[in-house]
Protein backbone atom coordinates (compact mmCIF):
# COMPACT_ATOMS: atom_id res chain seq x y z
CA UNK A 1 0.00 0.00 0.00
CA UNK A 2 3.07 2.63 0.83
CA UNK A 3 4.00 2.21 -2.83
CA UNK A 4 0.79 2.29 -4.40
CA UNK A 5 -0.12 5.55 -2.61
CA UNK A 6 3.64 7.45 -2.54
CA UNK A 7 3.37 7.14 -6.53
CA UNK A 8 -0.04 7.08 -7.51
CA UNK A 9 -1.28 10.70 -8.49
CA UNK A 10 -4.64 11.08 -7.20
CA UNK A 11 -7.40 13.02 -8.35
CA UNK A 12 -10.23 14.95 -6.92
CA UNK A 13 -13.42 16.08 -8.14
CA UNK A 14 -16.38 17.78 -6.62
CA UNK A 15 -19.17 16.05 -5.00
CA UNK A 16 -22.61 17.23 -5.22
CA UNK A 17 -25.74 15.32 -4.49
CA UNK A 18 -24.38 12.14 -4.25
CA UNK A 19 -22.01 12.06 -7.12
CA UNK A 20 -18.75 12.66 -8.04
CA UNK A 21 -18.88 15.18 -11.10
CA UNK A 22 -16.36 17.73 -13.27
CA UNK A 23 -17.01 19.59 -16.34
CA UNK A 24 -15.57 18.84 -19.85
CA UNK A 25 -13.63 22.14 -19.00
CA UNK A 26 -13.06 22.08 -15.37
CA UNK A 27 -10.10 23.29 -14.11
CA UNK A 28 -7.97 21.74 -11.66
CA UNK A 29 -5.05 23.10 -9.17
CA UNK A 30 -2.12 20.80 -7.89
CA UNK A 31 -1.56 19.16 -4.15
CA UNK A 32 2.15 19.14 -3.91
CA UNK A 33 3.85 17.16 -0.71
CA UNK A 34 5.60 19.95 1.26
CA UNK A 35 8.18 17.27 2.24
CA UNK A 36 9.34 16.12 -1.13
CA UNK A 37 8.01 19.12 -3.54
CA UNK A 38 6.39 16.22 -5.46
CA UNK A 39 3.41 16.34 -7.18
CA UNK A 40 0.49 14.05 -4.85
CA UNK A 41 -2.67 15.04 -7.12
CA UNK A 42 -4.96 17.32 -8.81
CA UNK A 43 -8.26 19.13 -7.43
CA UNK A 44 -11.00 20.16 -9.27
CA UNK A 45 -11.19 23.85 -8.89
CA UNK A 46 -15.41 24.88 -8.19
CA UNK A 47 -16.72 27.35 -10.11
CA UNK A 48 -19.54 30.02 -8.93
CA UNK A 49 -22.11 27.98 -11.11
CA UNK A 50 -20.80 24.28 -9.64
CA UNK A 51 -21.24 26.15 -5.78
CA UNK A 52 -24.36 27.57 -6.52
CA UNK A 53 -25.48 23.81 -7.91
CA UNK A 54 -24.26 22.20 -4.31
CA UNK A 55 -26.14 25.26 -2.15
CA UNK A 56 -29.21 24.23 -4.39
CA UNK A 57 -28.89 20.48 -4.01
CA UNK A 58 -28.21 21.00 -0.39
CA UNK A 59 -31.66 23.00 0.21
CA UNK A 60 -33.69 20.50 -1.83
CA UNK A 61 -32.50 17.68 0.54
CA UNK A 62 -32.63 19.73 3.72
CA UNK A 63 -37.01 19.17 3.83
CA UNK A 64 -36.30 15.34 3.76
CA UNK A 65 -33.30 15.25 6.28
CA UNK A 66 -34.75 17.24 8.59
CA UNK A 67 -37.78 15.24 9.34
CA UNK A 68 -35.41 11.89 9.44
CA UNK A 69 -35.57 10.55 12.97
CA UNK A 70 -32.75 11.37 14.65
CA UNK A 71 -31.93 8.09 15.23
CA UNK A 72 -31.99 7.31 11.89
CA UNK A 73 -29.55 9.93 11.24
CA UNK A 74 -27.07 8.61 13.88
CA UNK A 75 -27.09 5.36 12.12
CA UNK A 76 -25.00 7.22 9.46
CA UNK A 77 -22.74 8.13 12.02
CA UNK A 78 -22.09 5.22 13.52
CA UNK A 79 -21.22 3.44 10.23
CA UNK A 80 -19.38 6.11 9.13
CA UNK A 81 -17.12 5.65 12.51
CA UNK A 82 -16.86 1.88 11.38
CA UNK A 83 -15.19 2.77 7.77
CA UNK A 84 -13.09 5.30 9.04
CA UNK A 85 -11.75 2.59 10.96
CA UNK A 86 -11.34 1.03 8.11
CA UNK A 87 -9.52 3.24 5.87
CA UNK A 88 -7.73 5.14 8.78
CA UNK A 89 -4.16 4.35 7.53
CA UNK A 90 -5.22 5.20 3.97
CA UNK A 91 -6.30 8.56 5.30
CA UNK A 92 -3.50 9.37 7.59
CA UNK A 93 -1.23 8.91 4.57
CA UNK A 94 -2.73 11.05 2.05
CA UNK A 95 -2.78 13.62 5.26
CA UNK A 96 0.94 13.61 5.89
CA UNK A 97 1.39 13.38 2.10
CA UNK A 98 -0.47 16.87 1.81
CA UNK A 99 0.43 19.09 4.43
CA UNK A 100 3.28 17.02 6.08
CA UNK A 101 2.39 16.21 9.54
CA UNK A 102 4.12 13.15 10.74
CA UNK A 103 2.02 9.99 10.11
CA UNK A 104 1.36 9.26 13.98
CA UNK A 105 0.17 12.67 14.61
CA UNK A 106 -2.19 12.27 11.17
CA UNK A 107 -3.24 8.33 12.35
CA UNK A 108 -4.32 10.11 15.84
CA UNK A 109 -6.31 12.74 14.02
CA UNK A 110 -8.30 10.03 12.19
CA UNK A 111 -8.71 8.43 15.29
CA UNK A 112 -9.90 11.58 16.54
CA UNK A 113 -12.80 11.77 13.45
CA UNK A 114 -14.15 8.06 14.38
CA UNK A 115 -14.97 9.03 17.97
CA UNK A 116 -16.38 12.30 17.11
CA UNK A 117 -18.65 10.43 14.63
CA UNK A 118 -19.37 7.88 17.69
CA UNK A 119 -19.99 10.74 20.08
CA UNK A 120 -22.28 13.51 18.14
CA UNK A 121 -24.49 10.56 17.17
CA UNK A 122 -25.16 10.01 20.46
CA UNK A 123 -25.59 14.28 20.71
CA UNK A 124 -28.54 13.49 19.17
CA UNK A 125 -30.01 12.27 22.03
CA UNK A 126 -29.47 15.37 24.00
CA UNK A 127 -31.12 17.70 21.65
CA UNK A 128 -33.38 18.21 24.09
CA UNK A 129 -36.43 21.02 24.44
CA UNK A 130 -38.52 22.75 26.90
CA UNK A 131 -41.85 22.80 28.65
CA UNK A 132 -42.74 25.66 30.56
CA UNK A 133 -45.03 27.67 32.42
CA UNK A 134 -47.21 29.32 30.32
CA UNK A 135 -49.59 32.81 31.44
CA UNK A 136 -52.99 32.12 30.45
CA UNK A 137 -55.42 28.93 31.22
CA UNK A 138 -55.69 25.93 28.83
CA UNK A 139 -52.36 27.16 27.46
CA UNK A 140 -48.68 24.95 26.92
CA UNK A 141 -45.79 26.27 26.06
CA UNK A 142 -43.13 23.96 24.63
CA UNK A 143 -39.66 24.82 22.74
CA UNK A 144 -37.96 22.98 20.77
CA UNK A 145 -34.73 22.55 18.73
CA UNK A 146 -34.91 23.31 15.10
CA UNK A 147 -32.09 22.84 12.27
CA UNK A 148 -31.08 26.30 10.55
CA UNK A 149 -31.06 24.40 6.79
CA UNK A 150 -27.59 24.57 4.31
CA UNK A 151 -24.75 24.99 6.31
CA UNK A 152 -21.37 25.90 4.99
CA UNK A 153 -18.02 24.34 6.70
CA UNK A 154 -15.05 26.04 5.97
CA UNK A 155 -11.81 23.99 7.25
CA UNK A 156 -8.04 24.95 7.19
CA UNK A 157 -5.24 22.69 6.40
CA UNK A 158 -3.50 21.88 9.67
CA UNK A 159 -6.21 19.45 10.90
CA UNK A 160 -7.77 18.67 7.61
CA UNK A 161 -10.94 15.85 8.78
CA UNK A 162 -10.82 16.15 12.65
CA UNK A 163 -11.64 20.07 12.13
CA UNK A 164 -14.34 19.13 9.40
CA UNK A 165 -15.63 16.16 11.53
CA UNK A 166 -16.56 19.15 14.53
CA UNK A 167 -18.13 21.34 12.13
CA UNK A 168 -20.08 18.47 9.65
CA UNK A 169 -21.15 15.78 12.17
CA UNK A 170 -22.93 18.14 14.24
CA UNK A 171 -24.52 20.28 11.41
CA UNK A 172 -25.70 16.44 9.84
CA UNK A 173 -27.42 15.04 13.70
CA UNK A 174 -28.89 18.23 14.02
CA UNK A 175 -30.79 18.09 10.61
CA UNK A 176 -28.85 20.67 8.56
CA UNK A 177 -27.11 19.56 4.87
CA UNK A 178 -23.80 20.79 4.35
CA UNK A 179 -21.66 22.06 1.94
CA UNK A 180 -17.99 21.67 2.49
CA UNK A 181 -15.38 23.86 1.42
CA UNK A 182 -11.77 22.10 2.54
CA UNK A 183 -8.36 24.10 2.37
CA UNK A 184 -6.71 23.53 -1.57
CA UNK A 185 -3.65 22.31 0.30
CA UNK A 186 -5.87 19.27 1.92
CA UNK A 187 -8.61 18.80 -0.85
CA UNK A 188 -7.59 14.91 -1.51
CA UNK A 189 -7.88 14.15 2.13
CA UNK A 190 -11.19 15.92 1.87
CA UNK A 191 -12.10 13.44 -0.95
CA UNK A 192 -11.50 10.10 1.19
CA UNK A 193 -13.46 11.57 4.12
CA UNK A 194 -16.68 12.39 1.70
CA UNK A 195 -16.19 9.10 0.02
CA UNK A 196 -16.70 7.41 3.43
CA UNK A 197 -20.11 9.27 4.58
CA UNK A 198 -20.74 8.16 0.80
CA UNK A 199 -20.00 4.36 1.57
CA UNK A 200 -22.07 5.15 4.87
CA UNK A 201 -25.00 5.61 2.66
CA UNK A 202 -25.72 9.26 3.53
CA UNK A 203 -28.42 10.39 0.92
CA UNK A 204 -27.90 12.35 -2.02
CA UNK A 205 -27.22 16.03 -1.09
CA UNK A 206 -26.71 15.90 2.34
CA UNK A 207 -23.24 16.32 2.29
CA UNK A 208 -21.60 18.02 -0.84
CA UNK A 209 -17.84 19.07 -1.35
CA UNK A 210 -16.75 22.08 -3.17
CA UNK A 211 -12.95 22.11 -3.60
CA UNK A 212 -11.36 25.44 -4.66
CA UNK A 213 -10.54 29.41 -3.88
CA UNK A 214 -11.50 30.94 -1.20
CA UNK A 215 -12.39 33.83 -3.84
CA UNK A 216 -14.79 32.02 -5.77
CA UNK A 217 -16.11 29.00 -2.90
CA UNK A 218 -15.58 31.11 -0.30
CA UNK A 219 -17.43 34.24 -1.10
CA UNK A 220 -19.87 32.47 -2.80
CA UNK A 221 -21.28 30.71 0.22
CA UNK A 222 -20.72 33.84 2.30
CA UNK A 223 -22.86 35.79 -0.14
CA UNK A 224 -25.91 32.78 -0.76
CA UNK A 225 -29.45 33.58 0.34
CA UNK A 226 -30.01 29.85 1.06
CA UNK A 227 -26.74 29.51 2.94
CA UNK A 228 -27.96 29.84 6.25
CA UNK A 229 -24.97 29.36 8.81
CA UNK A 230 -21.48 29.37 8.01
CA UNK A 231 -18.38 27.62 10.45
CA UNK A 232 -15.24 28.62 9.56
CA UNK A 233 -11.77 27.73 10.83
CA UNK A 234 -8.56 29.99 10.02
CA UNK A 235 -7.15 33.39 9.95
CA UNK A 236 -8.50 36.59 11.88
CA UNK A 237 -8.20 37.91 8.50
CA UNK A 238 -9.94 35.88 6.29
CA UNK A 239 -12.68 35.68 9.12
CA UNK A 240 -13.42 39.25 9.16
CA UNK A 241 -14.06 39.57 5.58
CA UNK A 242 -16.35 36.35 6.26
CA UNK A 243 -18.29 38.14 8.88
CA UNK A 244 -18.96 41.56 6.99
CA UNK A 245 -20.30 39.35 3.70
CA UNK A 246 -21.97 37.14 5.69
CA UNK A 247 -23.85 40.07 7.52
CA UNK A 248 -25.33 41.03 4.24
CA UNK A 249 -28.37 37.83 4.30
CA UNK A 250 -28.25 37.92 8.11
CA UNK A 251 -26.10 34.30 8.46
CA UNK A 252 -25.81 32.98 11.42
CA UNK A 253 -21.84 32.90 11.66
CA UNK A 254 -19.28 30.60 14.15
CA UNK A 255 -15.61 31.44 13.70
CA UNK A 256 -12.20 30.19 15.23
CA UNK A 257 -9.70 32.12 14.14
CA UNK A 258 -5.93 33.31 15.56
CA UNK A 259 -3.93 32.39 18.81
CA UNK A 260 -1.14 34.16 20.48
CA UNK A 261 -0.52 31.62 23.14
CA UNK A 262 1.72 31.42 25.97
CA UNK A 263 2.99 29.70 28.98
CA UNK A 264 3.13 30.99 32.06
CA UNK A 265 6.16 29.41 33.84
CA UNK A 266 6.27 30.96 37.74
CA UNK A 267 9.44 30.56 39.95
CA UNK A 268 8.26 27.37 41.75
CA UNK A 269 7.12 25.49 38.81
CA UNK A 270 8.63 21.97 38.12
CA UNK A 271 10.85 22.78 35.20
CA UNK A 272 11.23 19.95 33.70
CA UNK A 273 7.62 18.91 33.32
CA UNK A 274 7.21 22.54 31.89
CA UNK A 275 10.14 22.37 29.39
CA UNK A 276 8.27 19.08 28.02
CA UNK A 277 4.76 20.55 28.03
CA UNK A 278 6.45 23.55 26.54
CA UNK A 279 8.07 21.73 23.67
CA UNK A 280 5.11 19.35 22.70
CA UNK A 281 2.92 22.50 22.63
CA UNK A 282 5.48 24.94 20.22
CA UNK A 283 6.64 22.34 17.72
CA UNK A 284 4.09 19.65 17.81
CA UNK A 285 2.63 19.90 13.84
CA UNK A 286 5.38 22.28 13.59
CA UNK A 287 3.57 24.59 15.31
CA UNK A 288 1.04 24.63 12.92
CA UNK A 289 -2.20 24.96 15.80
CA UNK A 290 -4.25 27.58 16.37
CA UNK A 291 -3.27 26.71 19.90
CA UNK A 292 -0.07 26.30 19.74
CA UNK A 293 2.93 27.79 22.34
CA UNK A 294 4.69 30.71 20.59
CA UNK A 295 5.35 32.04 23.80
CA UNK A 296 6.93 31.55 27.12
CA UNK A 297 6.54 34.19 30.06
CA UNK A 298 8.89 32.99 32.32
CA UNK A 299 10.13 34.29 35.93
CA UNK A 300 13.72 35.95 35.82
CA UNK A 301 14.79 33.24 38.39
CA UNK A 302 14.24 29.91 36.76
CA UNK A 303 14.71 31.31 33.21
CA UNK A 304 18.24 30.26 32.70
CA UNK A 305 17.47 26.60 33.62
CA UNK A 306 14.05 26.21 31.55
CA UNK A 307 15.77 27.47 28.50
CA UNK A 308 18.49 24.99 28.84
CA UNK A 309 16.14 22.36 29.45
CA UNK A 310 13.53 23.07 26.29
CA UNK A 311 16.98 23.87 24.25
CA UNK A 312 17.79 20.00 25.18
CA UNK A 313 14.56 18.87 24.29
CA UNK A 314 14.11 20.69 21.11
CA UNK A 315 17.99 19.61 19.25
CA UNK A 316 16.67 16.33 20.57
CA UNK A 317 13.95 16.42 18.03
CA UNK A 318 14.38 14.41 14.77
CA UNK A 319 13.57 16.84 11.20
CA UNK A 320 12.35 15.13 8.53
CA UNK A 321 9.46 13.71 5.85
CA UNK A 322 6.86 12.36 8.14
CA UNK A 323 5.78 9.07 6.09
CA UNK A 324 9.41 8.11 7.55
CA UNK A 325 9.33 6.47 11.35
CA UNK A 326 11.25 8.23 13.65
CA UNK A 327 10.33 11.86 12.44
CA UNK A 328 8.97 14.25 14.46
CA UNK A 329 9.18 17.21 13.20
CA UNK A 330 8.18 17.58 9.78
CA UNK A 331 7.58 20.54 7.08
CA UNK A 332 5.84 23.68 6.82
CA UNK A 333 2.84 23.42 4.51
CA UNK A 334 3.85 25.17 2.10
CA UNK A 335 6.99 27.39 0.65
CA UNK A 336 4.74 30.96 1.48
CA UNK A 337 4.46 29.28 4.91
CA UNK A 338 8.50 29.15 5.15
CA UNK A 339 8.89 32.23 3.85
CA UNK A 340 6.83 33.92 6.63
CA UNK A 341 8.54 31.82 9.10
CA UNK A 342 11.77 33.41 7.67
CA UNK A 343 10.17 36.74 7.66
CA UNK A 344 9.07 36.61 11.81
CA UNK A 345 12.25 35.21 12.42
CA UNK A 346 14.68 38.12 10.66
CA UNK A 347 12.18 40.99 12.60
CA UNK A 348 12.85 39.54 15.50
CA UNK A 349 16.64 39.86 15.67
CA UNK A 350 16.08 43.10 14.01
CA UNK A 351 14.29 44.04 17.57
CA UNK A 352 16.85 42.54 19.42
CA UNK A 353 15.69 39.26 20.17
CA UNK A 354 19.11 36.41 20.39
CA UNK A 355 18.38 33.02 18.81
CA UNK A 356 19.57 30.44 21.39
CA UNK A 357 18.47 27.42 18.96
CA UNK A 358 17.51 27.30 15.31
CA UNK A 359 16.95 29.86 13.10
CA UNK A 360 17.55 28.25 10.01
CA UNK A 361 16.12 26.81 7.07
CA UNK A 362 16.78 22.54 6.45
CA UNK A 363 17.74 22.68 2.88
CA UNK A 364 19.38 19.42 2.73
CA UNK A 365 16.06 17.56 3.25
CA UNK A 366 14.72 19.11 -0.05
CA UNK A 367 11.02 19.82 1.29
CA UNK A 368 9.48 23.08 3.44
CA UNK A 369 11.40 22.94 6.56
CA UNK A 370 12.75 25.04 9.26
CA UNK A 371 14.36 24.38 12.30
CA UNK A 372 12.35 24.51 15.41
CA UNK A 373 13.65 28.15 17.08
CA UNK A 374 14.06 29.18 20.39
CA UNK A 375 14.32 32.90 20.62
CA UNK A 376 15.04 34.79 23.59
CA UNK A 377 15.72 38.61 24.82
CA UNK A 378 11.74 39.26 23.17
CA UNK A 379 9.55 42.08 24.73
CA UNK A 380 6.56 41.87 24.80
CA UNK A 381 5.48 44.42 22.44
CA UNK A 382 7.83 43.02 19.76
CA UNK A 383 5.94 41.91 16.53
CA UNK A 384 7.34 38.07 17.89
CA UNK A 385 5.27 38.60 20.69
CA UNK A 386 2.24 39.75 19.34
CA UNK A 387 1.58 37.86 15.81
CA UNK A 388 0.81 34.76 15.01
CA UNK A 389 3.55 32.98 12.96
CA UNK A 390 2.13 29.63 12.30
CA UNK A 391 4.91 27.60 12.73
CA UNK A 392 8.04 26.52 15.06
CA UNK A 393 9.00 29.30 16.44
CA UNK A 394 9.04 29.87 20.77
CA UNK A 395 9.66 33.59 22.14
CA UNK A 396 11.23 33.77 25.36
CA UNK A 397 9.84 36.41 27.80
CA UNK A 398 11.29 37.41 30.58
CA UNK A 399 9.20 38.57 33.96
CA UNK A 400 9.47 39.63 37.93
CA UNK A 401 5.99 38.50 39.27
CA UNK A 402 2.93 36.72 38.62
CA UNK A 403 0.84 40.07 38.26
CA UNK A 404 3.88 40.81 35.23
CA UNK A 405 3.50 37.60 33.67
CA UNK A 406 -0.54 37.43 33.81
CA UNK A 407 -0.50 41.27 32.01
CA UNK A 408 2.01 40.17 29.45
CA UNK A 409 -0.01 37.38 28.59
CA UNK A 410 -3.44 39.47 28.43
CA UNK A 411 -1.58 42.04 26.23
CA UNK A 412 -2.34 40.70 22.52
CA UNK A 413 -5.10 40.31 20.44
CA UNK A 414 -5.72 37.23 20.88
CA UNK A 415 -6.81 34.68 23.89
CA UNK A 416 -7.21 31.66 23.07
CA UNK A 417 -4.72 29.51 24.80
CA UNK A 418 -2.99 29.84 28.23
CA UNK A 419 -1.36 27.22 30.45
CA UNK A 420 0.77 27.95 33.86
CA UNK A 421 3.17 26.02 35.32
CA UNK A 422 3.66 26.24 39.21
CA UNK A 423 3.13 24.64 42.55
CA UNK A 424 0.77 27.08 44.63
CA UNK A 425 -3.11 26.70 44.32
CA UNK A 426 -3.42 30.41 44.59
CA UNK A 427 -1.34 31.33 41.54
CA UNK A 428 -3.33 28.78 39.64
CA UNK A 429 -6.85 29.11 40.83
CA UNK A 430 -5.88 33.36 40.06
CA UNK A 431 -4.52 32.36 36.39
CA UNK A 432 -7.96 30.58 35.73
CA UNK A 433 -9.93 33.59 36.35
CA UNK A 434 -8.04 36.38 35.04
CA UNK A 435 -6.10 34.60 32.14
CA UNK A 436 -8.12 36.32 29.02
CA UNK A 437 -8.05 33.19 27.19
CA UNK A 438 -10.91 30.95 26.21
CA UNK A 439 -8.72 27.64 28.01
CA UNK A 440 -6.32 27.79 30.75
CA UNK A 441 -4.55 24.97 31.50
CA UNK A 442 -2.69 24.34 34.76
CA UNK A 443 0.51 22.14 34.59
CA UNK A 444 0.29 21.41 31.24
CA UNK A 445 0.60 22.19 27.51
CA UNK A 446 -1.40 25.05 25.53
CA UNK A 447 -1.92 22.45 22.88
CA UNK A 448 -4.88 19.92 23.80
CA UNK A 449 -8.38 19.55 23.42
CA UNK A 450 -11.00 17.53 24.88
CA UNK A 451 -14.12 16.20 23.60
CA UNK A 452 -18.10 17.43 24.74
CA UNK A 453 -16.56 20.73 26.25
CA UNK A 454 -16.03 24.27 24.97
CA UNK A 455 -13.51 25.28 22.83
CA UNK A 456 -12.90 28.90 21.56
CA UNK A 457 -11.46 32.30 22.46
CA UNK A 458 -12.25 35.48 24.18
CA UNK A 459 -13.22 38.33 22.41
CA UNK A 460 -10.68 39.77 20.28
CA UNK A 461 -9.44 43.08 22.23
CA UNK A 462 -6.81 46.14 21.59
CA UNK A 463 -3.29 45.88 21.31
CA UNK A 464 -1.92 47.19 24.73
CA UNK A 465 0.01 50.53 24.27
């Protein structure tokens, strides 16, 4: 099977209403393997007509799915769960093959899709109503759970089905179609997930995939009438200019975007549990999460001896193509993705921050990579502090007291990840209340997630001064 799918050059095409279908004229963009620079496929790029034709199909089967029993509709689910099973190393291949994750990270992330599948078809359980009191005589007052209708999924590349599973297993139990628009760099791994619900025997226009630009799918689906929530996953960017054309017909809109995240590393922390949760959470999918450790606010006292430990940890970390055991670090999605590595990295010296490890692209390895960085002497108003980079790089940050290190941490944009390392209750139980930051974690990594409980940021605020 490694042969077959290393050499074989796929091909995707769109899926609407229950078949696979392409025009005589359709054009099609490339997947190339970030490790390798080799060719893995070609995508069928939508156009505005084909997008509109999926919205449509999507509508016209949303008056029969929505009146399916919603035990019926689990049923999908929980065969779905069964053939992801099945084709979970087929999967996690074409995943590390795309966007270059190593293949136990992308085998966990398929695990990841089965129990989802397994767990929102038993959400449909829960979808409970209301009865209550009601002000006049002879009079009941009940409320109840309704689907919205088409919803569009939009899903980024660095968690290419366990992302999509969130967003289209939970739109499907509730009794909403969907129509899925996948990152270009992912769109084959997009293809085996739809073919599954497909071999689960979802109906015909339940579930429909539209594979292409964010120009043309993208504001497309943002700009439908019959469209009428859209999830998207990605940039701050990208999700603004979602919300304003969204606003236009009144969707309903859910968006994850950016994280700045950091870990708070106090004086009577144990260090070296901190430089390991530290490490996992910076480089871990190269640093390619939303939640991802970019930063580390650390107490002057101890930061000599956590920077030599996570320095330890991080040379100890093996670079390369993650099809290949052993790997655990592998490349940046793509070469714009290195570039802007590149670019963070050279404006941080420029402020004065002092590499300590990495810095440097791997060239030898002939794929996307750059070394995991450690960067220290980082204020925190440098652009290092406050950006998100996307990738492995870890800003040290330098602090005298808890109250320092908690108003460092508040003072981005973003909150969507904290975690704290220390020994005292107080310090902890005080970080878990005034972290701004949608999780907090306590003795552990930035980088987790759990299934059944919230997951999102705080409001996006101003820059500190």
């Amino acid at each position: 099977m490694t042969n077959q799918i290393k050499h074989k050059i796929l091909q995707g095409e769109l899926y609407i209403n229950g078949k696979w279908v392409s025009e005589p004229d359709q054009s099609y963009f490339e997947s190339l393997n970030p490790a390798t620079r080799e060719l893995v496929g070609i995508c069928a790029a939508a156009t505005r007509e084909q997008v509109n034709d999926a919205v449509e199909k999507a509508n016209a089967a949303y008056s029969q799915w929505k009146n399916i029993p919603i035990p019926e509709r689990a049923a999908y689910l929980t065969k779905a769960a069964q053939v992801f099973e099945t084709r979970k190393e087929e999967l996690a291949r074409v995943m590390t093959m795309e966007m270059g994750k190593v293949l136990t990270e992308s085998l966990g992330e398929v695990g990841v899709v089965s129990a989802t599948a397994q767990y929102m078809s038993g959400e449909g359980r829960r979808l409970f109503g209301e009865t209550v009191p009601a002000g006049f005589p002879d009079r009941n007052v009940r409320m109840v759970r309704e689907p919205l209708g088409v919803a569009a999924c939009i899903t980024p590349w660095n968690f290419p089905v366990s992302l999509a599973s969130y967003k289209i297993f939970s739109a499907l139990i509730a009794g909403n179609t969907v129509v899925w628009k996948p990152a270009s760099e992912v769109a084959l791994s997009a293809k085996i997930f739809v073919e599954i619900l497909d071999e689960s025997g979802l109906p015909a226009g339940v579930l429909n995939l539209i594979t292409g630009s964010g120009s043309t799918v993208g504001r497309t689906l943002a700009l439908h009438p019959d469209v009428k929530l859209i999830s998207f996953t990605g940039s701050t960017e990208v999700g603004q200019q979602l919300a304003e054309m969204s606003s236009k017909t009144l969707k309903r809109i859910s968006l994850e975007l950016g994280g700045k995240n950091a870990v708070i590393v106090l004086k009577d922390a144990d260090l070296e549990k901190a430089a390991d949760g530290i490490v996992k959470s910076a480089f871990t999918t190269t640093g390619q999460r939303c939640t991802a450790a970019s930063r580390v606010i650390v107490d002057r006292s101890v930061k000599e001896q956590l920077v030599q430990k996570v320095v330890q940890l991080t040379k100890s970390m093996k670079i390369g193509n993650g099809l290949e055991a052993g790997n655990q670090v592998g490349p940046l999605v793509n070469a714009d993705q290195l570039n802007t590595v590149e670019k963070y990295v050279k404006t941080a010296i420029e402020q004065g921050g002092k590499i300590v490890s990495g810095g440097q692209r791997v060239t030898e390895l002939g794929g996307y990579y750059y070394e995991p960085t450690i960067i220290e002497n980082v204020k925190p108003s440098d652009v290092i502090a406050q950006e998100e980079i996307f990738g492995p790089v870890l800003a040290i940050i330098e602090v005298d007291s808890y109250e320092e290190a908690m108003e460092v941490n508040n003072g981005t944009i973003y909150g969507l990840s904290t975690a704290i390392y220390t020994e005292s209750l107080h310090y902890a139980n005080r970080a878990s209340k005034e972290a701004v930051s949608g999780l907090v974690y306590i003795n552990n990594g930035t980088s987790n997630a759990e299934m059944g409980v919230a997951f999102g940021d705080e409001n996006v605020r101003k820059r500190r001064p």
